[in-house]
C-alpha atoms as a PDB file:
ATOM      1  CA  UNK A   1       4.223   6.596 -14.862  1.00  0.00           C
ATOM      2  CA  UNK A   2       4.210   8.692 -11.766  1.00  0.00           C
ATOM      3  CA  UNK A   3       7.205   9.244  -9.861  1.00  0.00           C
ATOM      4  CA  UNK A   4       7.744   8.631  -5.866  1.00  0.00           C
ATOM      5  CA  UNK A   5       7.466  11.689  -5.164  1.00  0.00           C
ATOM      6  CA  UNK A   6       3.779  12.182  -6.619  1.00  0.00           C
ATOM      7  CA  UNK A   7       2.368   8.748  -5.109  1.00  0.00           C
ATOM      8  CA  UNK A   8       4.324   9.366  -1.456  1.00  0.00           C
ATOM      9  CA  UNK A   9       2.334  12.512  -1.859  1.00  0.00           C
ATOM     10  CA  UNK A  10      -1.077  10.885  -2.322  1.00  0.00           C
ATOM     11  CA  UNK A  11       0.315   8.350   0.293  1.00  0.00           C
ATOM     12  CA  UNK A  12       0.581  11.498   2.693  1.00  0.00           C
ATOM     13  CA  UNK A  13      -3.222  11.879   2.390  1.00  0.00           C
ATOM     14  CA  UNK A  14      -4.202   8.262   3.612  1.00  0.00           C
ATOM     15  CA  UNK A  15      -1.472   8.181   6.353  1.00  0.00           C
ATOM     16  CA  UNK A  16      -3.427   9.662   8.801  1.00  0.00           C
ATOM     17  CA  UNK A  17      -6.326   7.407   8.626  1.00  0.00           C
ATOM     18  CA  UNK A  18      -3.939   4.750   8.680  1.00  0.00           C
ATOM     19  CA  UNK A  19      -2.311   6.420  12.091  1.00  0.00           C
ATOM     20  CA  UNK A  20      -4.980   6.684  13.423  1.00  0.00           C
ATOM     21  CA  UNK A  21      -5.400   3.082  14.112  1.00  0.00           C
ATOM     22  CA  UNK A  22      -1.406   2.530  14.689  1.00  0.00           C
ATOM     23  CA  UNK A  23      -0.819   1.533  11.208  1.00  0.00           C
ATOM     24  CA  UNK A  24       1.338   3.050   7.985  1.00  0.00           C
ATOM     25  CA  UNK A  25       2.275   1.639   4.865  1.00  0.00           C
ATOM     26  CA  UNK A  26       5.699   2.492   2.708  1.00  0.00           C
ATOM     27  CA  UNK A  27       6.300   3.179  -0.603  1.00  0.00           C
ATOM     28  CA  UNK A  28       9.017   0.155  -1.802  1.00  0.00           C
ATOM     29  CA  UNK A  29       9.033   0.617  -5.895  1.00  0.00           C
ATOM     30  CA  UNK A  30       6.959   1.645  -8.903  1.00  0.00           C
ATOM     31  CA  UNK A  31       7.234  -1.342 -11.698  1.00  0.00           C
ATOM     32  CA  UNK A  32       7.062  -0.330 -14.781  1.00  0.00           C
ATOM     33  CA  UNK A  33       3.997  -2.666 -16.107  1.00  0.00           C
ATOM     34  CA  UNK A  34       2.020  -0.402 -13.414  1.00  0.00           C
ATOM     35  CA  UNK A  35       1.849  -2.076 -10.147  1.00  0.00           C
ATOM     36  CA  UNK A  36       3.271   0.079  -6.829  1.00  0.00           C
ATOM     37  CA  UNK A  37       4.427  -2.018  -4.040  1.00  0.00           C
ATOM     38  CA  UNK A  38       3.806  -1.025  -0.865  1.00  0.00           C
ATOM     39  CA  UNK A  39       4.136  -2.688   2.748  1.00  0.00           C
ATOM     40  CA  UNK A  40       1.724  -2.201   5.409  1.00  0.00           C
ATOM     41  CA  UNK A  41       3.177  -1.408   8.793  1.00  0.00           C
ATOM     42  CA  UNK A  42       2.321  -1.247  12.148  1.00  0.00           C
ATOM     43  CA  UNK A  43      -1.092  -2.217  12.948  1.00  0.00           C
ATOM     44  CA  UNK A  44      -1.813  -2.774   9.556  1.00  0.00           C
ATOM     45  CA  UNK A  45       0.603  -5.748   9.063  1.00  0.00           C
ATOM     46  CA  UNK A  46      -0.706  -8.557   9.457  1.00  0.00           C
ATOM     47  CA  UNK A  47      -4.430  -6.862  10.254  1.00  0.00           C
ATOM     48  CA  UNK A  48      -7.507  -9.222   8.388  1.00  0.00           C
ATOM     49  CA  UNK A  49      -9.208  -5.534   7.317  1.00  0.00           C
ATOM     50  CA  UNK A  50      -5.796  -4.454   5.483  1.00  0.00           C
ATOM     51  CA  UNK A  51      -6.157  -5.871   2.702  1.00  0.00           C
ATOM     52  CA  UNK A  52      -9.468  -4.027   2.354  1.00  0.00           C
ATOM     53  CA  UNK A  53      -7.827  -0.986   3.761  1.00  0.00           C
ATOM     54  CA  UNK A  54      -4.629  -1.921   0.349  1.00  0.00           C
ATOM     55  CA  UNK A  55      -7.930  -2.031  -2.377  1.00  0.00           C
ATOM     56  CA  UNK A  56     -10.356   0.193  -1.273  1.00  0.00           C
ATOM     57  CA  UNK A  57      -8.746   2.717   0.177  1.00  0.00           C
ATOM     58  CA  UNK A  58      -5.287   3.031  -1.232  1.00  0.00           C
ATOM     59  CA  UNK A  59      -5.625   1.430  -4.325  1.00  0.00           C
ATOM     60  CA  UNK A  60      -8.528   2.810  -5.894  1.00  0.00           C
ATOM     61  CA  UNK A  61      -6.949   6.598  -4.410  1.00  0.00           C
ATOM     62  CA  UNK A  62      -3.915   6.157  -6.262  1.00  0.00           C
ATOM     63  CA  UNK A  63      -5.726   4.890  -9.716  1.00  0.00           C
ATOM     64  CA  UNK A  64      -7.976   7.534  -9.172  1.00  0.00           C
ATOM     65  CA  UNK A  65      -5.088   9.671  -9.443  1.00  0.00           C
ATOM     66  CA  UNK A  66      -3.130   7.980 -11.796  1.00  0.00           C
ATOM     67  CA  UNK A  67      -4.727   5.816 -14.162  1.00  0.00           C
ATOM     68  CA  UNK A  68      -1.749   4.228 -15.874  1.00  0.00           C
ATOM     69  CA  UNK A  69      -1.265   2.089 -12.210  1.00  0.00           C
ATOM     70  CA  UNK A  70      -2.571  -1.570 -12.557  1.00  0.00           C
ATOM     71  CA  UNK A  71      -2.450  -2.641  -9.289  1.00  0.00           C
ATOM     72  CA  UNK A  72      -1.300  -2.200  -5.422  1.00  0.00           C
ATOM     73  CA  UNK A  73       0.470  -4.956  -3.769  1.00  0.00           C
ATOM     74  CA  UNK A  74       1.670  -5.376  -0.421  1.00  0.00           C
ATOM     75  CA  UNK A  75       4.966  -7.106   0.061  1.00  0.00           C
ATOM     76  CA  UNK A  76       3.939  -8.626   3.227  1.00  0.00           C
ATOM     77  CA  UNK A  77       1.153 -10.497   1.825  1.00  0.00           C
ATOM     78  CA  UNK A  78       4.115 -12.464  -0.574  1.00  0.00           C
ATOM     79  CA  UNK A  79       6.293 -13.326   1.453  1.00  0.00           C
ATOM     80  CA  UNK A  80       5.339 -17.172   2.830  1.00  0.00           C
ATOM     81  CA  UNK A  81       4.574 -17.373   6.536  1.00  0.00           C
ATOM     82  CA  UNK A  82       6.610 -19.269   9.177  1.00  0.00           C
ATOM     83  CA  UNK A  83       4.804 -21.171  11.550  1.00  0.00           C
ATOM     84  CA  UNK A  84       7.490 -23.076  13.279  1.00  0.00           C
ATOM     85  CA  UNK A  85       8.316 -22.353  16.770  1.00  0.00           C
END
């Protein structure tokens, strides 16, 4: 499995497209059966194109690199939303 170090590093090479359009994401943990948890900030939280910007973009970068990750998840997207007022 790859260690923080080596995916913040791939992460560093997709940041600036993602600053460009006031957006970031953050590296929370590495699980062991694969999957890297992320959360998109910024711009990108919340954003209807990031969760094409999560499979496309980082996703398939980071399993290009590393083919023992499974999948890329985005915190934000499980947590439940709160409508009330």
């Amino acid at each position: 499995m790859p260690t923080r170090e080596q995916i913040e590093a791939v992460l560093d090479e997709v940041r600036p497209a993602l600053r460009f359009d006031g957006g970031d994401v953050e590296l929370i943990d590495i699980k062991e059966d694969g999957t890297v948890l992320v959360r998109m900030v910024g711009a990108c939280s919340g954003c209807g194109m990031s969760v094409l910007t999560l499979k496309a973009g980082i996703e398939r970068v980071l399993k290009s690199r590393f083919p023992e990750i499974t999948q890329v998840k985005d915190v934000n997207m499980e947590m439940p939303f709160n409508f009330s007022g």
